[in-house]
N, C-alpha and C. Protein backbone atom coordinates (compact mmCIF):
# COMPACT_ATOMS: atom_id res chain seq x y z
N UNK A 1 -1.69 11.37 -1.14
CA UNK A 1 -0.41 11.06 -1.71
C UNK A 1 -0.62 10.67 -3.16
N UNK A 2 0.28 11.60 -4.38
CA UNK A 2 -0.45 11.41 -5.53
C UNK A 2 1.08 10.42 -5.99
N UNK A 3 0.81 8.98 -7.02
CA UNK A 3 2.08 8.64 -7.55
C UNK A 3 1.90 8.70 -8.90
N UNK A 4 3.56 8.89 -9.38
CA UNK A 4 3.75 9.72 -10.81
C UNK A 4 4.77 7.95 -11.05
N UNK A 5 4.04 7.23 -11.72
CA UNK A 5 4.63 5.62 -12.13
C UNK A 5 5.92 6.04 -13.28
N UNK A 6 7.08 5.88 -13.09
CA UNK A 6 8.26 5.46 -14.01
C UNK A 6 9.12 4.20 -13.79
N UNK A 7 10.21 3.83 -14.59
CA UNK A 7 10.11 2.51 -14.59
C UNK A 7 10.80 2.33 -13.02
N UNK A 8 10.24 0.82 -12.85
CA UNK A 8 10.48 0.32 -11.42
C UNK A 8 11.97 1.11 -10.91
N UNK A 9 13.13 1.01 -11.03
CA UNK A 9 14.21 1.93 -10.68
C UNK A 9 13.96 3.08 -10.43
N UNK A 10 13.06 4.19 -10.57
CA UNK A 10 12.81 5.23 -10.60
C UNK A 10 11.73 6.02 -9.96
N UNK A 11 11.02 5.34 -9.48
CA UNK A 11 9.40 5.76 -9.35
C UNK A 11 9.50 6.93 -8.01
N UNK A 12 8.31 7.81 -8.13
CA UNK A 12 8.74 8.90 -7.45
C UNK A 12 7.02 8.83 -6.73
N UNK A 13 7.02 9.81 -5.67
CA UNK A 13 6.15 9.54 -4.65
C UNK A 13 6.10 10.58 -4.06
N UNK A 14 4.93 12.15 -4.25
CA UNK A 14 5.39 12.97 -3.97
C UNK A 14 4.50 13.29 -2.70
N UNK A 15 4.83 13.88 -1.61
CA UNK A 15 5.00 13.78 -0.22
C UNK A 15 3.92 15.12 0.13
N UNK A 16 2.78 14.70 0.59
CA UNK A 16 1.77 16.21 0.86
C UNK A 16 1.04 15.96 1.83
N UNK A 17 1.12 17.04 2.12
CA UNK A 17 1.15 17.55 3.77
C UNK A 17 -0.62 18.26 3.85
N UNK A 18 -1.60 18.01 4.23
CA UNK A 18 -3.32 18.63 3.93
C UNK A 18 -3.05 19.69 2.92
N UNK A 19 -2.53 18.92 1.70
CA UNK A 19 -3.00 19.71 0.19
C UNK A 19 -2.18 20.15 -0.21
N UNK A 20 -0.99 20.76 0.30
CA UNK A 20 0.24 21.39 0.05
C UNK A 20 1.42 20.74 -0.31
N UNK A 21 2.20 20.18 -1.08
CA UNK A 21 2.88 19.50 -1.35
C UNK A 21 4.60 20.09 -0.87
N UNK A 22 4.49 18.96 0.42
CA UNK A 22 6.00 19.08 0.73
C UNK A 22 7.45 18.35 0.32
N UNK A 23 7.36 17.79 -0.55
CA UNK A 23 8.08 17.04 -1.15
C UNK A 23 8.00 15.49 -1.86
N UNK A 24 9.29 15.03 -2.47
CA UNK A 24 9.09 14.10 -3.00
C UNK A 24 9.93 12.90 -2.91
N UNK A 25 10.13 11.84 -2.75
CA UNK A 25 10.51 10.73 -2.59
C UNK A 25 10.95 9.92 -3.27
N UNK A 26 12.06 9.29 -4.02
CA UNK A 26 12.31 8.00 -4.55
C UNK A 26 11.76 6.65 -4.30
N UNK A 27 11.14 5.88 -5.23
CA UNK A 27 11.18 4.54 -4.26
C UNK A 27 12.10 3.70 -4.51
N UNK A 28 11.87 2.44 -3.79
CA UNK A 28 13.09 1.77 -4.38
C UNK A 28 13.53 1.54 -5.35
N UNK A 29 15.11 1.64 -4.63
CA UNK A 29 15.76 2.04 -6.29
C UNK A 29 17.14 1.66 -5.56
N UNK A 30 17.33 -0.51 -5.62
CA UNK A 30 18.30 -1.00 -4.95
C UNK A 30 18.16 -1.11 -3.57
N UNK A 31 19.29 -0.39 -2.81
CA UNK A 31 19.12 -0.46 -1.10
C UNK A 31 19.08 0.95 -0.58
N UNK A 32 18.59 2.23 -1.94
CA UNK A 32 18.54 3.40 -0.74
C UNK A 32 17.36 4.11 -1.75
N UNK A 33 16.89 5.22 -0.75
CA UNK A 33 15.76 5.66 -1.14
C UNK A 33 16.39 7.49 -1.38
N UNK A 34 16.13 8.31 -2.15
CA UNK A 34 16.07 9.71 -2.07
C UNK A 34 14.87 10.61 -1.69
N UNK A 35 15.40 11.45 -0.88
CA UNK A 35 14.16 11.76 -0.48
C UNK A 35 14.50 13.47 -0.70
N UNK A 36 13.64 14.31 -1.45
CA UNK A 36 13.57 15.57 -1.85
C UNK A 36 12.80 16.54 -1.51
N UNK A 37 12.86 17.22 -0.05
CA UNK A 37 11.69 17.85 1.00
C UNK A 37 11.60 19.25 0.33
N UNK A 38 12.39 20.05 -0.56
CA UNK A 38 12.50 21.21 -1.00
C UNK A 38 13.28 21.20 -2.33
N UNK A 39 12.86 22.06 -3.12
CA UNK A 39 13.97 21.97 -4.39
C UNK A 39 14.94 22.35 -3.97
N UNK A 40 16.29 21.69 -4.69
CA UNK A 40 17.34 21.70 -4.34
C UNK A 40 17.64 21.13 -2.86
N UNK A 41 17.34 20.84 -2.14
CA UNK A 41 17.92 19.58 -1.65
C UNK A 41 17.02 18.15 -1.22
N UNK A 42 18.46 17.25 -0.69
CA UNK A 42 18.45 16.21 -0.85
C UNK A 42 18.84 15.20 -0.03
N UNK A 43 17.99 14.25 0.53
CA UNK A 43 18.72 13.29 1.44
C UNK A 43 18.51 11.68 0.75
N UNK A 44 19.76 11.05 1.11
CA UNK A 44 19.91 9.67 0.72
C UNK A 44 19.33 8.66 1.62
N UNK A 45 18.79 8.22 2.22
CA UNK A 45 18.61 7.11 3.19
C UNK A 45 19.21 5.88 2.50
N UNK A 46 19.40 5.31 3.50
CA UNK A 46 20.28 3.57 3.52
C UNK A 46 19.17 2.64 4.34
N UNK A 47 18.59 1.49 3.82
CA UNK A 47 17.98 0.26 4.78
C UNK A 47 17.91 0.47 6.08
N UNK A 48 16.98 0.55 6.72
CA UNK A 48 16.47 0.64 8.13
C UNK A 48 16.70 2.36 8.42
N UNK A 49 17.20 3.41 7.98
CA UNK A 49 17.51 4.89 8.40
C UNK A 49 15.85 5.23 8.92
N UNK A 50 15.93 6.25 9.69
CA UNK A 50 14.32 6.61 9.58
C UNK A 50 14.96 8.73 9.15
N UNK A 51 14.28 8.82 8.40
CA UNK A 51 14.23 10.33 8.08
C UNK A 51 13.34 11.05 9.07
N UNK A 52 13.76 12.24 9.92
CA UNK A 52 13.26 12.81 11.03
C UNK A 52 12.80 13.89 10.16
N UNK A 53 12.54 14.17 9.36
CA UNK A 53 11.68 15.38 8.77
C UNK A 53 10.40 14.84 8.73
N UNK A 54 10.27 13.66 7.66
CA UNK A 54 9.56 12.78 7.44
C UNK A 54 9.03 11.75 7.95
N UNK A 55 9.61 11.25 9.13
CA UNK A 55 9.38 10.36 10.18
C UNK A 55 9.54 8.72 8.56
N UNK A 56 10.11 8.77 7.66
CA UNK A 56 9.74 7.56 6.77
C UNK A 56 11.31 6.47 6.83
N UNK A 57 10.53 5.74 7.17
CA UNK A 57 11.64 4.87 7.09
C UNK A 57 11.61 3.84 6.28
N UNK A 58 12.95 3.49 5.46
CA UNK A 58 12.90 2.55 4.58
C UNK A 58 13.63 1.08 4.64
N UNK A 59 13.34 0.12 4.23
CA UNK A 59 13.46 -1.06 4.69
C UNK A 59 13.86 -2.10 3.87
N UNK A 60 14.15 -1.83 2.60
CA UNK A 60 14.31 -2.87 1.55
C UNK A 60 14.15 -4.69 1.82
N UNK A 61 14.83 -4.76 3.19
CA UNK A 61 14.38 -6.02 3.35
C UNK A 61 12.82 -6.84 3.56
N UNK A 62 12.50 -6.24 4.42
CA UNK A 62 11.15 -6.25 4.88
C UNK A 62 9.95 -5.89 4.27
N UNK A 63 9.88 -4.97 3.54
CA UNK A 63 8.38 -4.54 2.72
C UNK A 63 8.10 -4.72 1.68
N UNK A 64 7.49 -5.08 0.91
CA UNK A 64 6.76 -5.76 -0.53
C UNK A 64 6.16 -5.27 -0.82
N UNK A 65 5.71 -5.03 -2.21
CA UNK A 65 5.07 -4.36 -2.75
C UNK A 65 4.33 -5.04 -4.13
N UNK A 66 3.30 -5.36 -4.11
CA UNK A 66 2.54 -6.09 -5.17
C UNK A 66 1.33 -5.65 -5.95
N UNK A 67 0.89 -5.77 -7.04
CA UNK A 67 -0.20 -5.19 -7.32
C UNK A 67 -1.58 -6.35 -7.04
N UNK A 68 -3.04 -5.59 -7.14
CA UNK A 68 -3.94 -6.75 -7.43
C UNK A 68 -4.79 -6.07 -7.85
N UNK A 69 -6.20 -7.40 -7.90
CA UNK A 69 -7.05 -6.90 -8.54
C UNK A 69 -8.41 -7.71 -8.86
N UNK A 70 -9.64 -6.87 -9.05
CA UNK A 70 -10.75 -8.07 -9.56
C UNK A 70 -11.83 -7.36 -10.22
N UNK A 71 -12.41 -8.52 -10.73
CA UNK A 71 -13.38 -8.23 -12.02
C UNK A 71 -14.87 -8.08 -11.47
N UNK A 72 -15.26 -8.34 -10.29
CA UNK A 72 -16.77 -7.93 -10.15
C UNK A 72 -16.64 -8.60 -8.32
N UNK A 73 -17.94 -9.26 -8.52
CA UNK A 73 -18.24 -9.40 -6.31
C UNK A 73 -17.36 -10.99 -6.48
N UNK A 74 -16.27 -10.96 -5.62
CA UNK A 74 -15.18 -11.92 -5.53
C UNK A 74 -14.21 -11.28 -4.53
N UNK A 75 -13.79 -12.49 -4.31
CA UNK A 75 -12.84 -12.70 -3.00
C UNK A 75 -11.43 -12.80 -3.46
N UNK A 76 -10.12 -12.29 -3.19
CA UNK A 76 -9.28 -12.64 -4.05
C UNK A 76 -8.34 -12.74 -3.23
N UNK A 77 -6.97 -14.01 -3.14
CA UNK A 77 -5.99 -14.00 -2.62
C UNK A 77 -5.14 -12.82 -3.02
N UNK A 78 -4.40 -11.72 -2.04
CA UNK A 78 -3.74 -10.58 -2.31
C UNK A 78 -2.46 -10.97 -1.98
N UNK A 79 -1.98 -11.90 -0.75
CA UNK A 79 -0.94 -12.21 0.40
C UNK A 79 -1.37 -13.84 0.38
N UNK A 80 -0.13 -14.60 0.22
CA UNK A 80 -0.09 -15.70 0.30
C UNK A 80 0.02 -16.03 2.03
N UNK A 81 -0.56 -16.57 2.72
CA UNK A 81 -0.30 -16.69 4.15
C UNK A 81 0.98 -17.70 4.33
N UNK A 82 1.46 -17.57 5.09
CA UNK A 82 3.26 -18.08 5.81
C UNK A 82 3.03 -18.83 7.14
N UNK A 83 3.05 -19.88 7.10
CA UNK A 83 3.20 -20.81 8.35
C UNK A 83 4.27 -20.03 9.23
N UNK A 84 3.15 -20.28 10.28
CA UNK A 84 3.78 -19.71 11.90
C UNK A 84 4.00 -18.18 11.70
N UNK A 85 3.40 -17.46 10.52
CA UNK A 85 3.71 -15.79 10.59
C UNK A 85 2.56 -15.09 10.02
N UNK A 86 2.51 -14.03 10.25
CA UNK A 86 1.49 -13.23 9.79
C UNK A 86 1.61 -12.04 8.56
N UNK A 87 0.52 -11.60 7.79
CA UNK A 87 0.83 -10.56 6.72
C UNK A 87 0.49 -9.43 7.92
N UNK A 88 1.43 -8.24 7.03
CA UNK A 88 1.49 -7.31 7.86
C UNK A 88 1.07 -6.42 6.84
N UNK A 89 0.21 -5.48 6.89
CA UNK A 89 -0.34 -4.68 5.43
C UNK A 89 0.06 -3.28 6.45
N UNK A 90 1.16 -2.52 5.13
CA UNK A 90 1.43 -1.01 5.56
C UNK A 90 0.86 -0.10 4.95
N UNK A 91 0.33 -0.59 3.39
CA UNK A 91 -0.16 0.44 2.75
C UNK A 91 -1.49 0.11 2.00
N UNK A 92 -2.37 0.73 1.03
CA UNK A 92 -2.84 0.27 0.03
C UNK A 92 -3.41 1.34 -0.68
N UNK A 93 -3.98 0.77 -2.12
CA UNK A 93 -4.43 1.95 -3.08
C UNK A 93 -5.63 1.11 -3.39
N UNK A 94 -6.32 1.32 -3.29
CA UNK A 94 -7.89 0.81 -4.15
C UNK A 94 -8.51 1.86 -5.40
N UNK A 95 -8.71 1.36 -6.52
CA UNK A 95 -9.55 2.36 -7.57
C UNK A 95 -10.40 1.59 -7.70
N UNK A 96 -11.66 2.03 -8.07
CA UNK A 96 -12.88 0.83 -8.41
C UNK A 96 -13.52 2.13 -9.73
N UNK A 97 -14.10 0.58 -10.60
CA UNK A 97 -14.69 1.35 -11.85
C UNK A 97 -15.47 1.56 -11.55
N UNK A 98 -16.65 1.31 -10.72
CA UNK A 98 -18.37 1.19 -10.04
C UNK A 98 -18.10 1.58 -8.87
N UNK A 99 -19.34 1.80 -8.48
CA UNK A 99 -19.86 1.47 -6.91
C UNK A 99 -19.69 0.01 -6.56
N UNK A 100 -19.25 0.03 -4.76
CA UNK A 100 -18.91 -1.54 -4.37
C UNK A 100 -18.44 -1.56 -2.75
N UNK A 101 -18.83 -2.35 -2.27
CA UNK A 101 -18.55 -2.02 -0.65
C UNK A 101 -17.27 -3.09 -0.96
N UNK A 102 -15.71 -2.46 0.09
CA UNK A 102 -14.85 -3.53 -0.03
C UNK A 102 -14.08 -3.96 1.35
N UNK A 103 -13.83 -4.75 1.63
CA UNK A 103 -12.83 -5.30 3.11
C UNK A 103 -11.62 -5.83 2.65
N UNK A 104 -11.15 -5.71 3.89
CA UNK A 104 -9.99 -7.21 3.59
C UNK A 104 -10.11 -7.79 4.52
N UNK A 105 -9.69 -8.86 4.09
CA UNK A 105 -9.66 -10.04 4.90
C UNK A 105 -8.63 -11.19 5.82
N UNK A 106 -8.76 -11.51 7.05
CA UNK A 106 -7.55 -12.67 6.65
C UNK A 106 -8.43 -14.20 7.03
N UNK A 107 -8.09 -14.85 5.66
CA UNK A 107 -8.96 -15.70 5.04
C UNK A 107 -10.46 -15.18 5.19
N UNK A 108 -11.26 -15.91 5.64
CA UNK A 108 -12.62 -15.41 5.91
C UNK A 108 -12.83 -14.56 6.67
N UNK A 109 -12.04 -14.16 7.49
CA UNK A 109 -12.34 -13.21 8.99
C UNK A 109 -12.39 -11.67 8.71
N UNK A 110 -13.02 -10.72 8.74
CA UNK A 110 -12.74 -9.55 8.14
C UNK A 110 -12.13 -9.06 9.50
N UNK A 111 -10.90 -8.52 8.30
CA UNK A 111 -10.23 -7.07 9.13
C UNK A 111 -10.86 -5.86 9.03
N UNK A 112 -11.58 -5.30 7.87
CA UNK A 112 -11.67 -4.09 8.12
C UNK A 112 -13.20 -4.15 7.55
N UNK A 113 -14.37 -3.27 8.39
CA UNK A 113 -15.92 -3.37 7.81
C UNK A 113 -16.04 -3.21 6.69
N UNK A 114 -16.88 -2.89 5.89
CA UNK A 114 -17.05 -2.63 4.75
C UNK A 114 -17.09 -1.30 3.97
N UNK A 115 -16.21 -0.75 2.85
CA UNK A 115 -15.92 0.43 3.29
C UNK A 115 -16.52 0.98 2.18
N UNK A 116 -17.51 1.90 1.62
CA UNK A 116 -17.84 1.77 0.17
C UNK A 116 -17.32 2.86 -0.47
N UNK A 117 -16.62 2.40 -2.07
CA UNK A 117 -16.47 3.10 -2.81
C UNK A 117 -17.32 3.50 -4.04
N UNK A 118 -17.56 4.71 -4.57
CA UNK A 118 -18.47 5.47 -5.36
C UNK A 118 -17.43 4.66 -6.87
N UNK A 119 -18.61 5.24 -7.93
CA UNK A 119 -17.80 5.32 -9.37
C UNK A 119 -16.81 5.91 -9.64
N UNK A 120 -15.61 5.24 -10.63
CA UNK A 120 -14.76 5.61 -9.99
C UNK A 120 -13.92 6.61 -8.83
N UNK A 121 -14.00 5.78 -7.82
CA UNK A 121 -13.66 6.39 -6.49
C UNK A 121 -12.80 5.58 -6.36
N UNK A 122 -12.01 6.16 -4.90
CA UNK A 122 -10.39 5.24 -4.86
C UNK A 122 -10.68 5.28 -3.36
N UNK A 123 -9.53 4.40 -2.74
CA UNK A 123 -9.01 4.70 -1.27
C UNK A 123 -7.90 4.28 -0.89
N UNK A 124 -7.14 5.11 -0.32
CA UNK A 124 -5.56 4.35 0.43
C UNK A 124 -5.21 5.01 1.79
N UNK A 125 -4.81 4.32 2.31
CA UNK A 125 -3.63 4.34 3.56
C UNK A 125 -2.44 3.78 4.04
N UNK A 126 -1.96 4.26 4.57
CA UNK A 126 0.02 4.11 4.78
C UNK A 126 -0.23 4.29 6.46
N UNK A 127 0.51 2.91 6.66
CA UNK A 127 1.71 3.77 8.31
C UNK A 127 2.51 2.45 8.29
N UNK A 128 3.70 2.81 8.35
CA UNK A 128 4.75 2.19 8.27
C UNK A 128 4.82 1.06 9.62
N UNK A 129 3.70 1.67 10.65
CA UNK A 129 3.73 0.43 11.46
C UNK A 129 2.71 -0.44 11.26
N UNK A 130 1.75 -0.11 10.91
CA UNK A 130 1.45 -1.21 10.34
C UNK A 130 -0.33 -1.02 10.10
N UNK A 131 -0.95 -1.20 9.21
CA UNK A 131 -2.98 -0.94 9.51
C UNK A 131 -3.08 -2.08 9.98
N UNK A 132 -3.08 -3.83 9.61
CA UNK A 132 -3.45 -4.27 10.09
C UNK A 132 -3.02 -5.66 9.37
N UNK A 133 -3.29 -6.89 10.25
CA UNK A 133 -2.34 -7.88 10.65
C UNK A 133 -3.47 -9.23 10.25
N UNK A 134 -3.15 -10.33 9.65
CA UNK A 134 -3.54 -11.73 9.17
C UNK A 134 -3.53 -12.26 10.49
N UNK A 135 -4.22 -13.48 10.41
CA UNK A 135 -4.12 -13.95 11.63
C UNK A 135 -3.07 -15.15 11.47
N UNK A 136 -2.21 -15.62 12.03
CA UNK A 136 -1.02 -16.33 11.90
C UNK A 136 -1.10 -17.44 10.97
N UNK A 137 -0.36 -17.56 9.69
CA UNK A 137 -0.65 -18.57 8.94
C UNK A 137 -1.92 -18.32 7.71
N UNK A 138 -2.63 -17.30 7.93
CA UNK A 138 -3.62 -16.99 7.27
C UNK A 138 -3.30 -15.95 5.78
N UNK A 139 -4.04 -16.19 4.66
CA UNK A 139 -4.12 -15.78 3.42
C UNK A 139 -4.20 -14.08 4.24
N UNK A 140 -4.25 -12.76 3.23
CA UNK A 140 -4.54 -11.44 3.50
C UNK A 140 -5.14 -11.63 2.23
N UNK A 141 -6.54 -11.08 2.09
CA UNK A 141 -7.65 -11.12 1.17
C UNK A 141 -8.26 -9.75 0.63
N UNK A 142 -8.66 -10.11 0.03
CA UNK A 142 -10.05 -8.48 -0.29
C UNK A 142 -10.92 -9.10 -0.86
N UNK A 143 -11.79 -8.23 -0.73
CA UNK A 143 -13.33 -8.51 -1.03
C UNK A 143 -14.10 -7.60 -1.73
N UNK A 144 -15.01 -7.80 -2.81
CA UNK A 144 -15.20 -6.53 -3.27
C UNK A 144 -16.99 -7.16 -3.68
N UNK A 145 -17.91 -6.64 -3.14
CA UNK A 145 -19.03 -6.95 -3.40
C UNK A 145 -19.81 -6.70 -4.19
N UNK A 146 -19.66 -5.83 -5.45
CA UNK A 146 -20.57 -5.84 -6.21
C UNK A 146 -20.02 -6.34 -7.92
N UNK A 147 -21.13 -7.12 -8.40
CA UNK A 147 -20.53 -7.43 -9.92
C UNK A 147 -20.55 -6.57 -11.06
N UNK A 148 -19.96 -6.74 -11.62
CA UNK A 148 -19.44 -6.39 -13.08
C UNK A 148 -18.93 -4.66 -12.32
N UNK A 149 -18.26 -4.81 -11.07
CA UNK A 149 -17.42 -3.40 -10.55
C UNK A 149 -15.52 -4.40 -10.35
N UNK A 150 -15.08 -3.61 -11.67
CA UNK A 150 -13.45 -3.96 -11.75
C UNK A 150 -13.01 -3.20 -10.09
N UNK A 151 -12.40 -3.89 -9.83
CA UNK A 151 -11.06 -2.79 -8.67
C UNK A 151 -9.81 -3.15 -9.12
N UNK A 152 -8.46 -2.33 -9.14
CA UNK A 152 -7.28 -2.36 -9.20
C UNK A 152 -6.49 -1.96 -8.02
N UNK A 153 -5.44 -2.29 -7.93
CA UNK A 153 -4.71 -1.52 -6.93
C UNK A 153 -3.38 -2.26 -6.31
N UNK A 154 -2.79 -2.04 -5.38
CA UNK A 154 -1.67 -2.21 -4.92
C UNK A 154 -1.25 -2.13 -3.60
N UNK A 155 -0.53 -2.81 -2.66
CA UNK A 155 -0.35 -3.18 -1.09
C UNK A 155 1.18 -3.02 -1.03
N UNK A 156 1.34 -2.42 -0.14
CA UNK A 156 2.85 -2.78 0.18
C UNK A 156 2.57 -3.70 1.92
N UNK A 157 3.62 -4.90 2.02
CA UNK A 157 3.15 -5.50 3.40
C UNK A 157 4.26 -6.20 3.94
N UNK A 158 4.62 -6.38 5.14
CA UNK A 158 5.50 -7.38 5.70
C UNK A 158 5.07 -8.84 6.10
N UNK A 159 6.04 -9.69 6.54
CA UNK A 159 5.58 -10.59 6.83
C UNK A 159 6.20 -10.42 8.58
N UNK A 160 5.86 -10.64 9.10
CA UNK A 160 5.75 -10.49 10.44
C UNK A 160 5.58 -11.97 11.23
């Protein structure tokens, strides 16, 4: 999934299918999303709709979207943890300037092994139900183990 950044109202998200690009997407932009499976046409979704082409459903209430980031081997709060609830992580983008093995975390506990990325190399995944879950009350973290290797990137997540 490649994204083409314009200003926050606008941002577009274009939709590919193993290499072939089937369309493209609005993001939020207010309480509805456009979604563009073919040139020339067009569907609107409204908060909670799920699109059956696309199986994507959009949520304005519920999903967040934040950027982060770090400067070498460090641990970094991504998700502030919520008494009595959990982070719910649907998406993410990782770029790293170096080589660097990375996880996330909730607080100390790893969610996910260690996954390594090459010079600049990236990694992301999406499912709207969900990759994976804080443990109740707990920070959602990342970890990035090697120094003087920047990472950037971005989460979209619920709180659950």
């Amino acid at each position: 999934m490649s994204n083409s950044t314009r200003p926050a109202s606008s941002s577009v998200v274009a939709i590919n299918n193993g290499g072939g690009s089937v369309g493209s997407m609005g993001l939020k932009t207010g309480n509805t999303h456009e979604i563009s499976g073919h040139p020339g046409t067009n569907e609107v979704l409204t908060s909670g709709e799920m699109n059956t082409s696309y199986f994507y459903r959009f949520n304005q209430d519920v999903v967040t979207t934040t950027p982060f980031g770090t400067t070498g081997a460090e641990t970094v709060v991504v998700v502030t943890g919520v008494a009595n609830r959990s982070v719910e992580l649907v998406s993410y983008v990782v770029v790293a300037s170096g080589e660097s093995q990375v996880k996330w975390q909730s607080n100390t506990t790893p969610l996910t092994s260690g996954m390594t990325l090459g010079h600049n190399g990236g990694i992301s995944s999406t499912n709207n139900e969900g990759l994976l879950r804080t443990n109740t009350g707990e920070d959602l973290r990342f970890n990035s183990s090697k120094a003087g290797t920047a990472m950037a990137g971005h989460v979209s997540y619920k709180i659950v």
